[in-house]
Protein backbone atom coordinates (compact mmCIF):
# COMPACT_ATOMS: atom_id res chain seq x y z
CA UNK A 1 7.50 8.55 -0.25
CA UNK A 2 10.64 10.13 -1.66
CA UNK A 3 13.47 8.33 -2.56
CA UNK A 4 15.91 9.28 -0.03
CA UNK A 5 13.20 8.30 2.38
CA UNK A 6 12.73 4.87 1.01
CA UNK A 7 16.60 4.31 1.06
CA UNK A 8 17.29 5.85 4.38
CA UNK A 9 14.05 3.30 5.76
CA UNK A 10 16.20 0.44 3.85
CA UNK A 11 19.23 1.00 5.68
CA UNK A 12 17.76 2.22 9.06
CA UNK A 13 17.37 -0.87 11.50
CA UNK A 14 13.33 -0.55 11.64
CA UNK A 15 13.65 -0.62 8.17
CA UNK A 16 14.99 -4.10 7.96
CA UNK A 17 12.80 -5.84 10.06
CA UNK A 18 9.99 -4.52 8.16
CA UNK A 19 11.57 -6.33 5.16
CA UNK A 20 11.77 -9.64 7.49
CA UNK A 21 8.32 -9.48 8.21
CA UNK A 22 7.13 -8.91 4.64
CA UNK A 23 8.93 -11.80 3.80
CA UNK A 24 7.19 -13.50 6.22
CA UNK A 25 4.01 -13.16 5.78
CA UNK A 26 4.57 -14.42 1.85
CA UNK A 27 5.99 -17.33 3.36
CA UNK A 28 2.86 -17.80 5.44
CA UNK A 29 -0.22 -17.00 2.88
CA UNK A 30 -3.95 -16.97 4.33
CA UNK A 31 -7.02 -15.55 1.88
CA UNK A 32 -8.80 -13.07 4.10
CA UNK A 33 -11.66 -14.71 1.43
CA UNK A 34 -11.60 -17.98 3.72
CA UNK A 35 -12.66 -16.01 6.62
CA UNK A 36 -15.13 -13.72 4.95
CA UNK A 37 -16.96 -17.15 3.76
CA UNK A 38 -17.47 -17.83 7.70
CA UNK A 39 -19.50 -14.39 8.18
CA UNK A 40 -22.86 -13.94 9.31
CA UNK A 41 -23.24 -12.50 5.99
CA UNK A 42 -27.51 -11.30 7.11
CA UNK A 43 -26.44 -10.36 10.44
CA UNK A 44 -23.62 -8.36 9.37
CA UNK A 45 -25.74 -6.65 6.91
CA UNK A 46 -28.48 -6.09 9.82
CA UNK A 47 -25.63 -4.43 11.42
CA UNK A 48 -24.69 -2.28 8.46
CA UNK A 49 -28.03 -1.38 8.03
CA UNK A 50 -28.12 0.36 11.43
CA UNK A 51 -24.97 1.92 11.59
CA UNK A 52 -23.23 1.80 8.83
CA UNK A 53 -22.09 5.74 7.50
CA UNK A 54 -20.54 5.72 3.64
CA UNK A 55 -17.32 7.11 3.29
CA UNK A 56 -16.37 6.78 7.41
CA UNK A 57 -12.48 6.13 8.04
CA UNK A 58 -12.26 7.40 11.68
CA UNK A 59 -15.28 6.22 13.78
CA UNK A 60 -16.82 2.93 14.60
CA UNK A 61 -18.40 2.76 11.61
CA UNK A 62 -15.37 2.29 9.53
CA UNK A 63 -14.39 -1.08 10.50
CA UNK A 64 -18.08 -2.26 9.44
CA UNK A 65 -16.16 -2.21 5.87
CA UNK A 66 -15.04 -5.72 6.32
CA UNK A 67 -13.74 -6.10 2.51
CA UNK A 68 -11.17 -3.78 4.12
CA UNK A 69 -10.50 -4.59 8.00
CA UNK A 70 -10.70 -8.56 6.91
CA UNK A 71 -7.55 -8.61 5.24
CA UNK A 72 -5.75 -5.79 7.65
CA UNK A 73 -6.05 -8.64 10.14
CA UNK A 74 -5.00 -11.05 8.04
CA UNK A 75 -1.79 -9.18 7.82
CA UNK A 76 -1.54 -8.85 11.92
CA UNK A 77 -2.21 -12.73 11.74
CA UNK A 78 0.26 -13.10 9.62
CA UNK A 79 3.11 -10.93 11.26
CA UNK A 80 2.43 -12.30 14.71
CA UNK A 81 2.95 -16.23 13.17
CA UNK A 82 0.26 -16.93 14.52
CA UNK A 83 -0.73 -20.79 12.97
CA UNK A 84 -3.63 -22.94 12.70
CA UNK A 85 -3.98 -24.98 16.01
CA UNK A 86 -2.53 -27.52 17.22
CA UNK A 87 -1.27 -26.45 19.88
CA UNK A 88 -4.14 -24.28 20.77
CA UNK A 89 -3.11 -20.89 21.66
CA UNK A 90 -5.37 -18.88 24.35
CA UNK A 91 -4.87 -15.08 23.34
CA UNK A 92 -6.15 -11.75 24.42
CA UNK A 93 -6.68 -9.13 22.50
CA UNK A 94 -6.82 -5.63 24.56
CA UNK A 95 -8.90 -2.64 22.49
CA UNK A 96 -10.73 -5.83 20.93
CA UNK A 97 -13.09 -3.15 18.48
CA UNK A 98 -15.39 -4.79 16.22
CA UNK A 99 -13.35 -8.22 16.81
CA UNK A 100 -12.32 -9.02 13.18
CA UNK A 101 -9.12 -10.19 14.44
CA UNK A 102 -10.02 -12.21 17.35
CA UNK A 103 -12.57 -14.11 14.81
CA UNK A 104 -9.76 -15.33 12.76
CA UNK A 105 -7.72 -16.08 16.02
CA UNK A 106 -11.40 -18.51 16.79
CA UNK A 107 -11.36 -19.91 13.22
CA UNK A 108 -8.03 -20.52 13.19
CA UNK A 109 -8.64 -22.67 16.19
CA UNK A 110 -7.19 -20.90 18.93
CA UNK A 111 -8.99 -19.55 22.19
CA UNK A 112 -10.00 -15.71 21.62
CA UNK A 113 -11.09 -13.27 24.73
CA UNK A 114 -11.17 -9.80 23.92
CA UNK A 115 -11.11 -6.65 26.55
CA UNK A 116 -12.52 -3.40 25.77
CA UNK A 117 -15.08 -0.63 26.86
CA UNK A 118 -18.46 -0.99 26.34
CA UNK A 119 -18.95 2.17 25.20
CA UNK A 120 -19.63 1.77 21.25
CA UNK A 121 -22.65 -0.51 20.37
CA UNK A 122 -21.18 -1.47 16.96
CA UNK A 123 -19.03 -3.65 18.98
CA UNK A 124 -21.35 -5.09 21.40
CA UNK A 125 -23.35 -6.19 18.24
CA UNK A 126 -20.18 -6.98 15.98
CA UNK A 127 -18.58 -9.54 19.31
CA UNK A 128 -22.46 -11.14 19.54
CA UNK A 129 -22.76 -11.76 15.95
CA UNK A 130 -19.19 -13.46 16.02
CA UNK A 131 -19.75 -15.22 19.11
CA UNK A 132 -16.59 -14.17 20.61
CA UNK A 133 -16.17 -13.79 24.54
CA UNK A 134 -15.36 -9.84 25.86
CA UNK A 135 -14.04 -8.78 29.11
CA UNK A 136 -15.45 -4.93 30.02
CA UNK A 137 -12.50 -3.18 31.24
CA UNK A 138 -11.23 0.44 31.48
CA UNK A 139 -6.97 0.04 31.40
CA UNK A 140 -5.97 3.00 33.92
CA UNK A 141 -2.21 3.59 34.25
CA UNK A 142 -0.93 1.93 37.39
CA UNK A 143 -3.68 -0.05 37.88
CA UNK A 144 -3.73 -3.77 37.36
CA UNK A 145 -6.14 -5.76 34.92
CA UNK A 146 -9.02 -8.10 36.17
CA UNK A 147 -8.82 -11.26 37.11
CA UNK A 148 -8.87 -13.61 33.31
CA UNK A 149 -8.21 -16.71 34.28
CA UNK A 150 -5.74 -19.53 32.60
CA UNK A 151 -2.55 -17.95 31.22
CA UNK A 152 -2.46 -16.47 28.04
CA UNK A 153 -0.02 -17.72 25.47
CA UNK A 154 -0.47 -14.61 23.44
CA UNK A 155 -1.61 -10.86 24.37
CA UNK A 156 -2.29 -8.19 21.62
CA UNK A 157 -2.99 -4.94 21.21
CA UNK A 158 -3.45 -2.74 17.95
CA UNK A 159 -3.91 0.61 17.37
CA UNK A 160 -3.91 1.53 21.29
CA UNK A 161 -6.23 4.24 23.04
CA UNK A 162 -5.39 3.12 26.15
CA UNK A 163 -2.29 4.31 26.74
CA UNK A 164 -3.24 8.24 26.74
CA UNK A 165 -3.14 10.36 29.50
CA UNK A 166 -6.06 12.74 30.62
CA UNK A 167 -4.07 15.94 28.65
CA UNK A 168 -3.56 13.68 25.50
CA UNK A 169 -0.21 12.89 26.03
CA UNK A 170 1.04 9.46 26.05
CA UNK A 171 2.57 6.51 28.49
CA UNK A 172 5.97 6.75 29.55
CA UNK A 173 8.72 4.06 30.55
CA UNK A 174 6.70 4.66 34.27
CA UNK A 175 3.36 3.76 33.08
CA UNK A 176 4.83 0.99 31.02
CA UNK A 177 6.69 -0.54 33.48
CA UNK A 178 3.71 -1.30 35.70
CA UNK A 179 1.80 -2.58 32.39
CA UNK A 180 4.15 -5.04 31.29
CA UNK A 181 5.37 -6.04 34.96
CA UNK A 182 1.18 -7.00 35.24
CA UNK A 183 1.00 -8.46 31.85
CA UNK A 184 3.95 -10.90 32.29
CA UNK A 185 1.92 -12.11 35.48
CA UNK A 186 -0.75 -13.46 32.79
CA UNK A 187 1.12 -14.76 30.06
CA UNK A 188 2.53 -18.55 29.91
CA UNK A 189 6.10 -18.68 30.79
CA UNK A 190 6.74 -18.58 26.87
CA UNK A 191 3.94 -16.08 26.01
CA UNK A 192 4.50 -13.23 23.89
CA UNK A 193 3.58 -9.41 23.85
CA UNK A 194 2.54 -7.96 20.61
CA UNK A 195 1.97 -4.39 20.63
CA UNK A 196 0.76 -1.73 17.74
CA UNK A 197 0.92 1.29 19.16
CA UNK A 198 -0.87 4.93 17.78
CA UNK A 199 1.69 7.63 16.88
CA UNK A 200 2.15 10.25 19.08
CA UNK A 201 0.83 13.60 18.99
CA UNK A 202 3.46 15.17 17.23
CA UNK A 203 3.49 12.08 14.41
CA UNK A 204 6.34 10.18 15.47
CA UNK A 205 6.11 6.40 15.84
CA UNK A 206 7.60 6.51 19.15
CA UNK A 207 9.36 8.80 22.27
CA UNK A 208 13.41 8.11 22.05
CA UNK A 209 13.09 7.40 25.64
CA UNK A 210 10.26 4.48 25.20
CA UNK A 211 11.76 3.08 22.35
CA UNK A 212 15.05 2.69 24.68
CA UNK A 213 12.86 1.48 27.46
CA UNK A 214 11.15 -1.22 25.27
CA UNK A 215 14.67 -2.38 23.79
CA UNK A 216 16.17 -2.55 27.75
CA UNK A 217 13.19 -4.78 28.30
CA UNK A 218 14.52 -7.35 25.74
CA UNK A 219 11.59 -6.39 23.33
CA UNK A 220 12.01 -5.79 19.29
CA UNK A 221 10.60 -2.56 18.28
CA UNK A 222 9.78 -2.26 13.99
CA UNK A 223 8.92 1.71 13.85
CA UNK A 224 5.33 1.41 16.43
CA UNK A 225 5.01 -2.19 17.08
CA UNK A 226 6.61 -3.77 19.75
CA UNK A 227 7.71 -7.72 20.29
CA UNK A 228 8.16 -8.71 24.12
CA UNK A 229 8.51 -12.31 24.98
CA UNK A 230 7.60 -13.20 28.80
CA UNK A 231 11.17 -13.29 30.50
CA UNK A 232 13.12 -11.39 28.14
CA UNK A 233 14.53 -8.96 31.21
């Protein structure tokens, strides 16, 4: 990065809050190491063994590189705040993957259920070996997600998929709407909305007009991730 990118991201709004957050997380260290030590270690190399593909940094197989996806979550742990229990904190994670991040949300004490397709087996094997719960679910724009029980005090979602239309485009304010007026229906009254969403097509972290739809919603957008706490309209 040039220069006169990095100071125009210093001065520039997103900029700052990605400055907060670094701080942040310093403030609030965890050692990806700790939660390494809690592997499987032989069942994740069974895994490995069966699909693992050297050099991979786009399918499945990637995230079977836990040396590297470990600490990535570590990092989401960290910028959510999300602490060791007490209070116990029941959180879904939608797009769950391999479920590295849910397994530090278990051995940090909290209550993990993850929602995806079952389409990849890497996952199905990765969520057994962990011993993490997983909801099969396809998200389809203006259509409401399955019945999950108790509130959830915390819903994620990181690098989304599911927010592409058909032609590869992706959600509007419309689509968004619906989602967040049906996620606010399962989160506690205090529960919070943490978002990480893909760039679009053309590269940009966000459409002008989502970004201003997110910020009339009362959520705090940093670039592609989105804050929403349940009530904020």
């Amino acid at each position: 990065m040039r220069l006169t990118q990095k100071i125009t991201k210093l001065f520039h709004p997103d900029g700052y809050r990605s400055a907060v957050a670094g701080v942040k997380r310093i403030a609030y260290p965890l050692s990806a190491s700790e939660f390494m030590e809690k592997l499987d270690r032989e069942g994740l190399e069974r895994i490995r063994e069966k699909y693992a593909v050297p050099g991979e940094k786009v399918a499945a197989p990637k995230y079977l590189d836990v040396a590297e996806w470990m600490p990535t979550n570590v990092k989401r742990v960290r910028d959510i705040r999300l602490f060791r229990a007490p209070p116990v904190q029941r959180v879904l994670d939608i797009g769950s993957g391999a479920g590295w991040f849910l397994f530090i949300v278990k051995c940090l004490g909290h209550e993990p259920l993850g929602l995806d397709i079952d389409e990849e087996p890497i996952y199905r094997e990765t969520f057994a070996l962990l011993g993490l719960p997983r909801v099969i679910h396809r998200i389809e724009a203006h259509q409401p997600l399955p019945i999950l029980g108790a509130p959830f005090d915390l819903i994620t979602a990181h690098m989304t998929c599911f927010n592409r239309r058909p032609d590869g485009s992706h959600w509007g304010p419309d689509e968004w709407m619906f989602f967040l007026d049906d996620l606010a229906k399962r989160l506690s009254k205090t529960g919070r909305l943490h978002l990480d969403l893909n760039p679009s097509p053309d590269g940009s972290h966000m459409a002008p007009d989502l970004r201003e739809f997110f910020v009339k919603c009362g959520a705090s957008v940093d670039r592609r991730r989105v804050l929403w706490r349940n009530g904020a309209r």
